[in-house]
C-alpha atoms as a PDB file:
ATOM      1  CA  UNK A   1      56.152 -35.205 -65.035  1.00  0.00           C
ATOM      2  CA  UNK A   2      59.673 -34.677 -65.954  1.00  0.00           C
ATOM      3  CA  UNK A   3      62.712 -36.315 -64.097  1.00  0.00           C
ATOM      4  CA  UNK A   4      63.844 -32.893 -63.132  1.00  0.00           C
ATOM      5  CA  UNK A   5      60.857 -31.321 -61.929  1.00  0.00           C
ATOM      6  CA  UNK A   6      60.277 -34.978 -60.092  1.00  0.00           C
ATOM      7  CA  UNK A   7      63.441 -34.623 -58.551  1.00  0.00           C
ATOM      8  CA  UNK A   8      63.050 -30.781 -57.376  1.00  0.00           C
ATOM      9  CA  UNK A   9      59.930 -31.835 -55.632  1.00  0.00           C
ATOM     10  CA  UNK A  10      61.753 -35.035 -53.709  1.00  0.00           C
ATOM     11  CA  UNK A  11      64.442 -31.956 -52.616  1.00  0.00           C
ATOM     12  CA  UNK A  12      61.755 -29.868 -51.661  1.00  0.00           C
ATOM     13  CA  UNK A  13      60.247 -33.024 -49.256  1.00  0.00           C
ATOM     14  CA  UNK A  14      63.172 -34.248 -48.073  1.00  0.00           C
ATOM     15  CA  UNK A  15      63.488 -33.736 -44.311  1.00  0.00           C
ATOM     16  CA  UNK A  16      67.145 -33.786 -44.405  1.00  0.00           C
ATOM     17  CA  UNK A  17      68.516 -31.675 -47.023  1.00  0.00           C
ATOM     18  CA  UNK A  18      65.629 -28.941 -45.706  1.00  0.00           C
ATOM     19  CA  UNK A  19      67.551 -29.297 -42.792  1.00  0.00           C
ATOM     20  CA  UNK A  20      71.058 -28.542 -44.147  1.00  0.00           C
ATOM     21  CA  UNK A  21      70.895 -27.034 -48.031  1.00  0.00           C
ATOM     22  CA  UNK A  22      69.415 -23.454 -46.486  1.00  0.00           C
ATOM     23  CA  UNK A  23      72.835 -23.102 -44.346  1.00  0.00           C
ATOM     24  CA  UNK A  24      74.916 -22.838 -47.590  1.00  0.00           C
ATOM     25  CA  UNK A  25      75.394 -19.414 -48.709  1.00  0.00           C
ATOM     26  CA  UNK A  26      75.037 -20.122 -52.359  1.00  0.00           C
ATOM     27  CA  UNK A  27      71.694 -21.574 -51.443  1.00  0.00           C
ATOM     28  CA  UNK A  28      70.472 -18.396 -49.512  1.00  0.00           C
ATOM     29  CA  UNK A  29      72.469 -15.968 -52.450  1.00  0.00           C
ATOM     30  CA  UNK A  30      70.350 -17.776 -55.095  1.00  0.00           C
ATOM     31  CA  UNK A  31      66.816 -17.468 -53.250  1.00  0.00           C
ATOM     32  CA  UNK A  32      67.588 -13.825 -52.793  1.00  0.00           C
ATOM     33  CA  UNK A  33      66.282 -13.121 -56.449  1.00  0.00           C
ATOM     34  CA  UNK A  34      62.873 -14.838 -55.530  1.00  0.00           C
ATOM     35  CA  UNK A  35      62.127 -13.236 -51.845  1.00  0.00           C
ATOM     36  CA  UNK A  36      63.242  -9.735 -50.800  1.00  0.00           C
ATOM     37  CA  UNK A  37      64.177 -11.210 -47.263  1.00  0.00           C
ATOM     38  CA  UNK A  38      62.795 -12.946 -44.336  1.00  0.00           C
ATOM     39  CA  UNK A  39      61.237 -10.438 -42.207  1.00  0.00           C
ATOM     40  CA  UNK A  40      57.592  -9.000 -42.511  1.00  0.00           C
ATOM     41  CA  UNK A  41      59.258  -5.565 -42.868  1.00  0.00           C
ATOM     42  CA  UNK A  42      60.894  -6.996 -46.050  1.00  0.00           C
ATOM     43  CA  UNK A  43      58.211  -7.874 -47.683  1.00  0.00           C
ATOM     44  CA  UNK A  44      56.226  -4.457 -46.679  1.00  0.00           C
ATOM     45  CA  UNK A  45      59.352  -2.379 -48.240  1.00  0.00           C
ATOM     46  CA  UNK A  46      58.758  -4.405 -51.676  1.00  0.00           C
ATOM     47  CA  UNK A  47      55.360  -4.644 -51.514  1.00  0.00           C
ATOM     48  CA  UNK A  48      56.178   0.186 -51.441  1.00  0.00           C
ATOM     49  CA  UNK A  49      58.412  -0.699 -54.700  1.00  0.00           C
ATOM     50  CA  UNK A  50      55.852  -2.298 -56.120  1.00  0.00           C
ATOM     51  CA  UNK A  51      53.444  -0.034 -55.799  1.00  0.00           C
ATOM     52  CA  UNK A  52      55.755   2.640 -57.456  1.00  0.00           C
ATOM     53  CA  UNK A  53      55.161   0.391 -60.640  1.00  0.00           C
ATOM     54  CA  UNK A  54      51.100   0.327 -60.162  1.00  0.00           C
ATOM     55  CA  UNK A  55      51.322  -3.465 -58.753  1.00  0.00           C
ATOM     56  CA  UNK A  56      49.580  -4.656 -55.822  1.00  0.00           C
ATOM     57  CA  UNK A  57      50.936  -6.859 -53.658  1.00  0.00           C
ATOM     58  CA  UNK A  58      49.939 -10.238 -51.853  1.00  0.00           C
ATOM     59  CA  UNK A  59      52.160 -11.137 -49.012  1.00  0.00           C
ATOM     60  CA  UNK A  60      52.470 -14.933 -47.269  1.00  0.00           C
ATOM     61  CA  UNK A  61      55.133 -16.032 -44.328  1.00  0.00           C
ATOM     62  CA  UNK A  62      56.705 -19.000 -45.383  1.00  0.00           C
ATOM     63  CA  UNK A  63      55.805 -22.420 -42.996  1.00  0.00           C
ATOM     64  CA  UNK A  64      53.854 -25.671 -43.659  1.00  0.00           C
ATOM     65  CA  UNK A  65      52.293 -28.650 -41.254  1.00  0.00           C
ATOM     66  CA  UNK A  66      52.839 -26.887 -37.978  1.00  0.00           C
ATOM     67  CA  UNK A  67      52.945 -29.527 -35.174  1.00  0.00           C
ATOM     68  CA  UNK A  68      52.262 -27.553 -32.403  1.00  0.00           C
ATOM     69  CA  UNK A  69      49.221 -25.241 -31.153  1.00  0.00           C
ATOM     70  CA  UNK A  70      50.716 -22.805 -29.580  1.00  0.00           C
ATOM     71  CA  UNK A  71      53.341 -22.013 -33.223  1.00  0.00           C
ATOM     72  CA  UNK A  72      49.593 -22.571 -35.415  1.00  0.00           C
ATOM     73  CA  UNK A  73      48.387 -19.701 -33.080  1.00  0.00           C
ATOM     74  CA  UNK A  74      51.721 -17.085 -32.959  1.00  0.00           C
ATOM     75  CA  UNK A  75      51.172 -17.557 -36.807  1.00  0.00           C
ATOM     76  CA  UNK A  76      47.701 -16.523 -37.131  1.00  0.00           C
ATOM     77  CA  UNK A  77      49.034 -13.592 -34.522  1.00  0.00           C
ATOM     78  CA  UNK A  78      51.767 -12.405 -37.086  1.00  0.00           C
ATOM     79  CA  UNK A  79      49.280 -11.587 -39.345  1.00  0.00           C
ATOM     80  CA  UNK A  80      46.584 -10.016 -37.190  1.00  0.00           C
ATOM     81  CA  UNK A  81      49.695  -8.024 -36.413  1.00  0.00           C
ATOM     82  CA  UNK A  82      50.677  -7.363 -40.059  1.00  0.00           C
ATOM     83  CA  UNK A  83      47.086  -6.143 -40.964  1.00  0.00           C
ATOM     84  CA  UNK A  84      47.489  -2.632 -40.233  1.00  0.00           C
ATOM     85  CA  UNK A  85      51.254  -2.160 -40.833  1.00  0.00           C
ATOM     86  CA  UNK A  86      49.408  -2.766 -44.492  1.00  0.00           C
ATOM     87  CA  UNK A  87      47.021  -0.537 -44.090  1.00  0.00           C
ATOM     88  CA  UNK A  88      49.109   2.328 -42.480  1.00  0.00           C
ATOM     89  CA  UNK A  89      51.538   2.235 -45.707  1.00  0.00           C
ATOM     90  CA  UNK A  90      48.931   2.973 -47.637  1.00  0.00           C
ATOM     91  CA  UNK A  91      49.227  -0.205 -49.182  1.00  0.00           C
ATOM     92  CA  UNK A  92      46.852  -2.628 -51.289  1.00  0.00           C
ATOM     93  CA  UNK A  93      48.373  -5.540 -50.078  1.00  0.00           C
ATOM     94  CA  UNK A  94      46.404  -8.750 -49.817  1.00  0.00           C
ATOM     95  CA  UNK A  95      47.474 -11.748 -47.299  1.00  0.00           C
ATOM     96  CA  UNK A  96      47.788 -15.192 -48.332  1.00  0.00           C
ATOM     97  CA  UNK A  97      47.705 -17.985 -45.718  1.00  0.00           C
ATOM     98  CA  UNK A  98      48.456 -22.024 -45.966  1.00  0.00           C
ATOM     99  CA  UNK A  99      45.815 -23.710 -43.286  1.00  0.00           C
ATOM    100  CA  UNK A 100      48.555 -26.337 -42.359  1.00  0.00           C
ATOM    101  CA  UNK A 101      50.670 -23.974 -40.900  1.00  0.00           C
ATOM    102  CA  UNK A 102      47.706 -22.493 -38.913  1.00  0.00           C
ATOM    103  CA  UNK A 103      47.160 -26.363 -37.872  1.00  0.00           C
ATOM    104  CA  UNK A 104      45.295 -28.059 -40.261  1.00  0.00           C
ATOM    105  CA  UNK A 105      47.271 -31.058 -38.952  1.00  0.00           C
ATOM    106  CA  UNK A 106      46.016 -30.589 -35.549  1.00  0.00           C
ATOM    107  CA  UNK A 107      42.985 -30.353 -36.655  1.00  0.00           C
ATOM    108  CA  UNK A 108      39.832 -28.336 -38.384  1.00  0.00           C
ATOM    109  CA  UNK A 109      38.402 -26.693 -35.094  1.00  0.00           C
ATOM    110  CA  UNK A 110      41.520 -25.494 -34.141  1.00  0.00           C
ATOM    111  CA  UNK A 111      42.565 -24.276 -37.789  1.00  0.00           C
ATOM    112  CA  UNK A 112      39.551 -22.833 -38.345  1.00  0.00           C
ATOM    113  CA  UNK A 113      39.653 -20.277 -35.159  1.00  0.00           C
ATOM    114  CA  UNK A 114      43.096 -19.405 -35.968  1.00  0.00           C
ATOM    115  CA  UNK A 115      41.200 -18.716 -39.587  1.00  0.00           C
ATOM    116  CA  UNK A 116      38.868 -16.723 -38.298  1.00  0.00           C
ATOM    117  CA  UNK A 117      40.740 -14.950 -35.793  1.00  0.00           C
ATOM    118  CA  UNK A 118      42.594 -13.617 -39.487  1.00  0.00           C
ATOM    119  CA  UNK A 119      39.844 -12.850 -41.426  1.00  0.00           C
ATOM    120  CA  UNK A 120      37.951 -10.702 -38.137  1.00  0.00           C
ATOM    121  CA  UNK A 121      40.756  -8.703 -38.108  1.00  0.00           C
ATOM    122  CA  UNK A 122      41.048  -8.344 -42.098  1.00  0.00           C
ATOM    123  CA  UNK A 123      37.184  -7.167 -42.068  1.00  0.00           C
ATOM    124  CA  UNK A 124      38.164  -4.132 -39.722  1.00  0.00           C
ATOM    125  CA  UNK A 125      40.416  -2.847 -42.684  1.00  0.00           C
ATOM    126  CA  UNK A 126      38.244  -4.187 -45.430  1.00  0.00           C
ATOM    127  CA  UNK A 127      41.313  -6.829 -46.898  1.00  0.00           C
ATOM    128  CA  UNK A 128      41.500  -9.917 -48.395  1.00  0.00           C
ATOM    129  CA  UNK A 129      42.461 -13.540 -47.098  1.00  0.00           C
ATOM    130  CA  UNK A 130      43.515 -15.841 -49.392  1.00  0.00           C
ATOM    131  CA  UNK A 131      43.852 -19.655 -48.757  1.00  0.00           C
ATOM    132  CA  UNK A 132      46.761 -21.206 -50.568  1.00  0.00           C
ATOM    133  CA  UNK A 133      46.522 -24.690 -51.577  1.00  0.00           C
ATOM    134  CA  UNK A 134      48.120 -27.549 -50.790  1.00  0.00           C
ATOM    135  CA  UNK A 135      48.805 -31.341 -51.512  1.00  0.00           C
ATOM    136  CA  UNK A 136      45.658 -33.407 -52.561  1.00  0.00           C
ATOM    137  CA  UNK A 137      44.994 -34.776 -49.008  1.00  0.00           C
ATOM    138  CA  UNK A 138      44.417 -31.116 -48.053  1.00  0.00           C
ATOM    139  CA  UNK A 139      42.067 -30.420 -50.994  1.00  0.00           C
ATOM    140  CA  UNK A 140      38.611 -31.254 -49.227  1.00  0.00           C
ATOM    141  CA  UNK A 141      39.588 -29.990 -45.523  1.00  0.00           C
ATOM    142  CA  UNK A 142      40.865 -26.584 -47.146  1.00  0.00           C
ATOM    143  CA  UNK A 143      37.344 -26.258 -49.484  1.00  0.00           C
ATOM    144  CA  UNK A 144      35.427 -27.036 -46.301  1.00  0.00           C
ATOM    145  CA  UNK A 145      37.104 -24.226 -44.694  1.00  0.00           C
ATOM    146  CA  UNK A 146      36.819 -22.035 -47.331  1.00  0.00           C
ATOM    147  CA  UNK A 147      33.093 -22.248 -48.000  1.00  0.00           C
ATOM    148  CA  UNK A 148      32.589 -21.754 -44.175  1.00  0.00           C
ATOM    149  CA  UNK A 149      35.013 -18.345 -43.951  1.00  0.00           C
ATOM    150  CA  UNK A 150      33.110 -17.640 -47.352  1.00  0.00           C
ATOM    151  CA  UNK A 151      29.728 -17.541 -45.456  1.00  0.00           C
ATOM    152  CA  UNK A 152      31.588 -15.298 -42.945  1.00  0.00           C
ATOM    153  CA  UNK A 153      33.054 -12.943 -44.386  1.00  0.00           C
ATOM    154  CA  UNK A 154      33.080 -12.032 -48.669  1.00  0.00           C
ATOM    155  CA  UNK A 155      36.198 -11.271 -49.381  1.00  0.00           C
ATOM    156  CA  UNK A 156      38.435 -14.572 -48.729  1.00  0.00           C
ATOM    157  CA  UNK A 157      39.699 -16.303 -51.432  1.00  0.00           C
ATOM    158  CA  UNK A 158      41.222 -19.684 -52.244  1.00  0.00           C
ATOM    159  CA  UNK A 159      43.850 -21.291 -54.610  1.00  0.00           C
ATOM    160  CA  UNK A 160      42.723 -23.871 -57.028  1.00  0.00           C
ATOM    161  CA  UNK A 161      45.095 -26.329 -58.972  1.00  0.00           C
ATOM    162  CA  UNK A 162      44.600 -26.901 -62.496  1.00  0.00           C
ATOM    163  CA  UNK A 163      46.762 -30.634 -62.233  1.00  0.00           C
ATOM    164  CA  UNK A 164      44.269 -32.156 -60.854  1.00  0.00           C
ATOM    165  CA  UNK A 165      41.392 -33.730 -62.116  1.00  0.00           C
ATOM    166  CA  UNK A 166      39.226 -32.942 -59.372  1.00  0.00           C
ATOM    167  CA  UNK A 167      39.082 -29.293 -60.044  1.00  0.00           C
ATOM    168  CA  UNK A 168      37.090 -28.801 -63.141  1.00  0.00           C
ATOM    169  CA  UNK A 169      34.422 -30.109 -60.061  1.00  0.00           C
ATOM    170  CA  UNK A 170      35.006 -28.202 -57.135  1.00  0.00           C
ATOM    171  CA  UNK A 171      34.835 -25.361 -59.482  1.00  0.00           C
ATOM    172  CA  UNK A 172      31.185 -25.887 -60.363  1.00  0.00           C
ATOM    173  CA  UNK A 173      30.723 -26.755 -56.325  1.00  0.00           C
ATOM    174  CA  UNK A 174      32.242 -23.416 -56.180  1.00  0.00           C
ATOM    175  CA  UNK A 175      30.097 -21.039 -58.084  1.00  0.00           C
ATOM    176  CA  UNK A 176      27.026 -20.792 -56.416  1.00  0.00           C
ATOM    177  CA  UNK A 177      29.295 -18.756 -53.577  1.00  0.00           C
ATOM    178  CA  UNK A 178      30.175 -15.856 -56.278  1.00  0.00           C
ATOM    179  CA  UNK A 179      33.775 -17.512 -54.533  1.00  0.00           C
ATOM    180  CA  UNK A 180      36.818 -15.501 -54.927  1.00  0.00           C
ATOM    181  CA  UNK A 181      39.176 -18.153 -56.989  1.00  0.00           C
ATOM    182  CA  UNK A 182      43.354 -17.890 -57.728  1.00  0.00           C
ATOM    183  CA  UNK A 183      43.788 -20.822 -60.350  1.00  0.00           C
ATOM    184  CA  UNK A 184      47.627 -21.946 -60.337  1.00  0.00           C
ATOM    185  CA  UNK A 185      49.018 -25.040 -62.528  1.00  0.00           C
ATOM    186  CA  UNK A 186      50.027 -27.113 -59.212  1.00  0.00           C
ATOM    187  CA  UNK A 187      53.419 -27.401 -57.355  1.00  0.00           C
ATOM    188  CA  UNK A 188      53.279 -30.884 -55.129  1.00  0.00           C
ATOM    189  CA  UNK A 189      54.033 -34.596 -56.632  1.00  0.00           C
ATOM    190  CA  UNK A 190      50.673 -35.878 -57.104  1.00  0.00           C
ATOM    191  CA  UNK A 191      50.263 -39.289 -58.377  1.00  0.00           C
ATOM    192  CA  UNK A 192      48.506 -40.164 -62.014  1.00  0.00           C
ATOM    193  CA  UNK A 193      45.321 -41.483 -60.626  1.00  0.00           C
ATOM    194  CA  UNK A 194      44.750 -37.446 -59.480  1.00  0.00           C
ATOM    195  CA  UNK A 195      46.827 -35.235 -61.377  1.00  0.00           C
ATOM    196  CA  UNK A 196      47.634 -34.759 -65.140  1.00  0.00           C
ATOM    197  CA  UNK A 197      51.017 -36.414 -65.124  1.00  0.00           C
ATOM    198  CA  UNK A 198      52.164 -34.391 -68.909  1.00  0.00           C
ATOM    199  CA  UNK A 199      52.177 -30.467 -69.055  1.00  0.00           C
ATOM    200  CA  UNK A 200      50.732 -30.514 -72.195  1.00  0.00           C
ATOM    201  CA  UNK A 201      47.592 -31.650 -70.032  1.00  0.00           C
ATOM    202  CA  UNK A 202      48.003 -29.363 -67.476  1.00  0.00           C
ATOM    203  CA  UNK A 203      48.032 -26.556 -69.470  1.00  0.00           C
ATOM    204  CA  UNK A 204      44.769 -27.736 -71.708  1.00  0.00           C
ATOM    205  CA  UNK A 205      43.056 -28.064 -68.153  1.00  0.00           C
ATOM    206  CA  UNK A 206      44.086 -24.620 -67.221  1.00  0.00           C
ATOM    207  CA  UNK A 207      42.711 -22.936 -70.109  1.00  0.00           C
ATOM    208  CA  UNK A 208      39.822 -24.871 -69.592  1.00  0.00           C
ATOM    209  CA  UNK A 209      39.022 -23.804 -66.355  1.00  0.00           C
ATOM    210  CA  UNK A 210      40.301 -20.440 -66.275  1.00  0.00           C
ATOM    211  CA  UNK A 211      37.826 -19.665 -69.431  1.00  0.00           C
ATOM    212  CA  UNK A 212      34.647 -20.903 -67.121  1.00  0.00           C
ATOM    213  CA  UNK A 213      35.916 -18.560 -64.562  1.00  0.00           C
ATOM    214  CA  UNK A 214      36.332 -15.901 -67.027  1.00  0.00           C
ATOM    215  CA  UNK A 215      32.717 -16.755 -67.875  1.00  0.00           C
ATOM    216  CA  UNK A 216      31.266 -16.391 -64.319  1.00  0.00           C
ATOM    217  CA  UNK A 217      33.164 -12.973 -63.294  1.00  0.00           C
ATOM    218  CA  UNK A 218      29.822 -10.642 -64.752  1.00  0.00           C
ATOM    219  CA  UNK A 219      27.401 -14.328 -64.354  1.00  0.00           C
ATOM    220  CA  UNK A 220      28.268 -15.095 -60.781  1.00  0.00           C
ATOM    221  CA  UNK A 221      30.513 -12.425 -59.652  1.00  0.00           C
ATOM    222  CA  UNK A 222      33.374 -14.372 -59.536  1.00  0.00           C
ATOM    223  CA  UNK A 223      36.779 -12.945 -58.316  1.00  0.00           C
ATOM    224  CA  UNK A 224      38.903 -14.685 -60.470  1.00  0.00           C
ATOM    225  CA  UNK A 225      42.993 -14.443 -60.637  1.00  0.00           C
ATOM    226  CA  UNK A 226      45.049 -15.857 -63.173  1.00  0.00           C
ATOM    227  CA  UNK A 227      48.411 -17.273 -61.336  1.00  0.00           C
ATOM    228  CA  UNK A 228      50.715 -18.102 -63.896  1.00  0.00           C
ATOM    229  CA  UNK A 229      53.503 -16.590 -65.839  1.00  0.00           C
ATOM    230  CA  UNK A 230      53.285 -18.905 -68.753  1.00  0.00           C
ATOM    231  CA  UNK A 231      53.506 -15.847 -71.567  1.00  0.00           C
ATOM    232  CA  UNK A 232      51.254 -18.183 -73.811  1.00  0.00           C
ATOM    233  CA  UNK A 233      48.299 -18.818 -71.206  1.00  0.00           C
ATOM    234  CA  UNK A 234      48.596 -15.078 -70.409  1.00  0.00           C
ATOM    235  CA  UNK A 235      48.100 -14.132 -73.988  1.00  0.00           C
ATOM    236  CA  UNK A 236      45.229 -16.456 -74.718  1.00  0.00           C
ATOM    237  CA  UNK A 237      43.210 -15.226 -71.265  1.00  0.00           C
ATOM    238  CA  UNK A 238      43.746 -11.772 -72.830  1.00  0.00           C
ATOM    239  CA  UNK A 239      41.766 -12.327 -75.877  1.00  0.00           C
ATOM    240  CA  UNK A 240      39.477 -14.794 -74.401  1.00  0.00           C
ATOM    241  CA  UNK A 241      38.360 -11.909 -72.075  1.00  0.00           C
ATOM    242  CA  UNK A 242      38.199  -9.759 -74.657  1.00  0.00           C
ATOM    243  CA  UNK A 243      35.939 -11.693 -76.600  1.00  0.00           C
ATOM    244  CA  UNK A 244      33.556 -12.070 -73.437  1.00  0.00           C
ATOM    245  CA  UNK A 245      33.556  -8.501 -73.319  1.00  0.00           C
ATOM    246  CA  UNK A 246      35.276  -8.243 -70.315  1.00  0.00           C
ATOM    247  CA  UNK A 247      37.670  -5.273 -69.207  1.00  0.00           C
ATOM    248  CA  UNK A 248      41.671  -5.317 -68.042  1.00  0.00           C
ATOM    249  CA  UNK A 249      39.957  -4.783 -64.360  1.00  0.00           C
ATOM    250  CA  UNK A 250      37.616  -7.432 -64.451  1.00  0.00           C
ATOM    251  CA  UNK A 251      39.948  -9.922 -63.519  1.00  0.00           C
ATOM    252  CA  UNK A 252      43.557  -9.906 -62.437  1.00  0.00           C
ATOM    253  CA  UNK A 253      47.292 -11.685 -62.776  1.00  0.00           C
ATOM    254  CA  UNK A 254      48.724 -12.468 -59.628  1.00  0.00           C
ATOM    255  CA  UNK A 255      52.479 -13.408 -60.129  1.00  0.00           C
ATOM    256  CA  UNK A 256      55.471 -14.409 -58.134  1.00  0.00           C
ATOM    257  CA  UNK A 257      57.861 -11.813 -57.023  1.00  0.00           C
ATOM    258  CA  UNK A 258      61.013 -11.813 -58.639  1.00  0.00           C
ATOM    259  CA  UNK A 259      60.047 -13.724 -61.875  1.00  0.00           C
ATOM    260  CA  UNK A 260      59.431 -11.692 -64.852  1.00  0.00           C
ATOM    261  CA  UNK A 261      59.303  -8.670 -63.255  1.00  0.00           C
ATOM    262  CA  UNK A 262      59.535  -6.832 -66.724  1.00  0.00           C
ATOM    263  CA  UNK A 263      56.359  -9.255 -68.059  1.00  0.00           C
ATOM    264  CA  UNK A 264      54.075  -8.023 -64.224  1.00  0.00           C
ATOM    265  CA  UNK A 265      55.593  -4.106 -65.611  1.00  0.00           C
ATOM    266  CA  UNK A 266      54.397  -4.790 -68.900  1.00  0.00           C
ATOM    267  CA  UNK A 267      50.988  -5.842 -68.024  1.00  0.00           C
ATOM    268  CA  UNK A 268      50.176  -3.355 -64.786  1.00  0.00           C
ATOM    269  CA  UNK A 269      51.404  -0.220 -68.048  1.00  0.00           C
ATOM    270  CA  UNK A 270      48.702  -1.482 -70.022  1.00  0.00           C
ATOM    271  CA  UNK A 271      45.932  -1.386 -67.742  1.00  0.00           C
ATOM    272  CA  UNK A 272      45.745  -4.670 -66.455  1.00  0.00           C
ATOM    273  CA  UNK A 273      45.379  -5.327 -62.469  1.00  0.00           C
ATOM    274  CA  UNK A 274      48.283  -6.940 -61.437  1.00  0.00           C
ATOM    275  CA  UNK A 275      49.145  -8.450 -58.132  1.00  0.00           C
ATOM    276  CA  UNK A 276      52.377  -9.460 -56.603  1.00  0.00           C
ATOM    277  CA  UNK A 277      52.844 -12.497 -54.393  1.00  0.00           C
ATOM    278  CA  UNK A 278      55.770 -11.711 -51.829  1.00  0.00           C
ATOM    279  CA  UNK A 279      57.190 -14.611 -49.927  1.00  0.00           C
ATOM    280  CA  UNK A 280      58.618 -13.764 -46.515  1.00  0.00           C
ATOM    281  CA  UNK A 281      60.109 -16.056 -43.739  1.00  0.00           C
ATOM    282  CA  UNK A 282      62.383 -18.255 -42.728  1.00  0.00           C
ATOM    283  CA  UNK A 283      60.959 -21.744 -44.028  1.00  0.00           C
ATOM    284  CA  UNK A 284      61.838 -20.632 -47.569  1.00  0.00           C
ATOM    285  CA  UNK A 285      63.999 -23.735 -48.737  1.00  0.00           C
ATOM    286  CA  UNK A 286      60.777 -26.336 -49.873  1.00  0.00           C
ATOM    287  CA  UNK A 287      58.866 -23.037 -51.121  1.00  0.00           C
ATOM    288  CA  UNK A 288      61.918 -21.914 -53.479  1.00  0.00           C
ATOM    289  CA  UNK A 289      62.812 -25.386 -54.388  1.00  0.00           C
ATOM    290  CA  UNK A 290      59.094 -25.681 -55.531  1.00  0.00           C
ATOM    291  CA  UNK A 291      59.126 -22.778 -57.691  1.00  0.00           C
ATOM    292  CA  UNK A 292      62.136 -24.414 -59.430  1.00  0.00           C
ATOM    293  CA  UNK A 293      60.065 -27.233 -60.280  1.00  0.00           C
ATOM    294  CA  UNK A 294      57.170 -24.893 -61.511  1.00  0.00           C
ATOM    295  CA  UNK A 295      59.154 -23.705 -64.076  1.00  0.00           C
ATOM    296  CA  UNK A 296      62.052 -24.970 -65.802  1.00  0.00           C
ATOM    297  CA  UNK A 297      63.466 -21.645 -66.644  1.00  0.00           C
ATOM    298  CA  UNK A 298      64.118 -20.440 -63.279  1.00  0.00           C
ATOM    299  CA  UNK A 299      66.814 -23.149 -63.071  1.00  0.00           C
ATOM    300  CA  UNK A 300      68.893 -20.941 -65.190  1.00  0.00           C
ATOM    301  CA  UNK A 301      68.087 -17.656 -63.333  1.00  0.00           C
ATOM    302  CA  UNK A 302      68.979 -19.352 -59.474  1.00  0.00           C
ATOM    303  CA  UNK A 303      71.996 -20.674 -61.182  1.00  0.00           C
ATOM    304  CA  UNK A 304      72.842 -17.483 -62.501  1.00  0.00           C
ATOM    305  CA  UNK A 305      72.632 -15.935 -58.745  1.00  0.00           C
ATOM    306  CA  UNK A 306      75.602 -18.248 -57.963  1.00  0.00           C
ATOM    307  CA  UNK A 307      77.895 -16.245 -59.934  1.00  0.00           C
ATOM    308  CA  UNK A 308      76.998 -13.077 -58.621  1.00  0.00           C
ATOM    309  CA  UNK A 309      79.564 -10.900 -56.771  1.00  0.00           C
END
């Protein structure tokens, strides 16, 4: 891991300076390009622009490691609630939900009725849930989860890292569910015993595992969605889809709003099922600084928003 993206990730942990950065107004003037605003309604108005272009959108409220019950449970109630403002604009928006801030840390009962709470009300309008990942500690709690919303209800999907070694086998523990999968690279310090420490690796792994998914979409009726915006790894899941005789619908990109937007434009013209994740909230400071550390190149772009009038 490099010293920059190390040191991105210690900002985006730090209790302190997530306390104090988001009050500068540089800070908030260079997340703008990355999130169209805190509010639901925010999100909803980009997820209509995006549908102008032929993307669909996935929208998530920023928050992590909730502490208290009663903030897991007004959390699982903002998106009940946000269910069929989707639906009555028409929209094909998915949701995308991290089980610590529906209290994970309070424990599984508990996060699992907020859980299911979401997903009853997503089965009246026949949507998706998605279940982001998080650290390692998280990884067996959140699979646990899954496979039990999975026997619930089809369509609920989960995030998959392709850092850590662990994946390549809750992938195979996977398939047997037909599971709706999102494979990202990884976003969290992880230490070397668990995740590939070079990117090199991580990006082997990730073509690695994306290409048995790709496999298993006509085999096991996988739901598979490629989350990256690495131009290479997009490229190379093209033709290796090709080659399995697949179609541009038989799988889909799911990229971050605000980051290539001309690459997600590109792709949705030729055919290709595209999907736009739109962050929304007010805990935005450890998210954004995360997606710094992602990707290198979007150092230039938030310093870029610092000179903007």
């Amino acid at each position: 891991m490099s010293l920059t993206r190390k040191a991105l990730i210690w900002i985006s942990e730090n209790q302190t300076l997530r306390q104090k950065l988001p009050r500068y107004r540089f800070v908030q003037r260079a997340v703008s390009r990355f999130m169209p605003g805190e509010k639901l309604e925010d999100a909803l108005l980009a997820a209509e622009m995006m549908k102008e272009k032929s993307i669909t959108s996935l929208l998530t409220l920023l928050g992590e490691n909730i502490a208290e019950p009663e903030e897991a449970k007004a959390v699982a109630q903002h998106y009940i609630d946000a269910l069929p403002q989707i639906q009555q604009r028409s929209l094909d928006g998915h949701i995308s939900v991290k089980l610590t801030q529906l209290g994970l840390d309070l424990g599984e009962e508990l996060c699992y009725r907020n859980l299911a709470a979401i997903i009853l009300r997503a089965k009246e309008f026949d949507n998706w849930v998605w279940i982001d990942m998080e650290q390692s500690k998280y990884v067996d709690k959140t699979l646990a989860l899954y496979k039990k919303a999975r026997q619930e209800y089809p369509k609920v999907g989960v995030c998959l890292q392709a850092y850590l070694y662990r994946t390549v086998k809750d992938i195979e523990d996977l398939l047997p569910l037909s599971p709706g999968i999102r494979l990202v690279k990884g976003a969290y310090a992880e230490p070397a015993n668990l995740a590939y420490p070079k990117k090199r690796d991580v990006d082997a792994n990730f073509m690695t595992l994306a290409k048995v998914l790709l496999g298993n979409i006509k085999k096991r009726g996988v739901s598979f969605c490629i989350g990256t915006h690495d131009l290479t790894i997009i490229q190379k899941m093209q033709q290796e889809a090709e080659t399995l005789g697949l179609s541009k619908k038989d799988y889909e990109f799911q990229l971050l709003y605000g980051i290539q937007s001309e690459v997600q434009l590109r792709l949705a013209q030729a055919g290709y099922r595209v999907r736009c994740l739109i962050s929304y909230g007010h805990f935005w400071f450890p998210w954004y600084v995360r997606r710094l550390a992602e990707r290198p190149a979007n150092i230039f772009f938030a310093v870029k928003q610092l000179f903007r009038s």
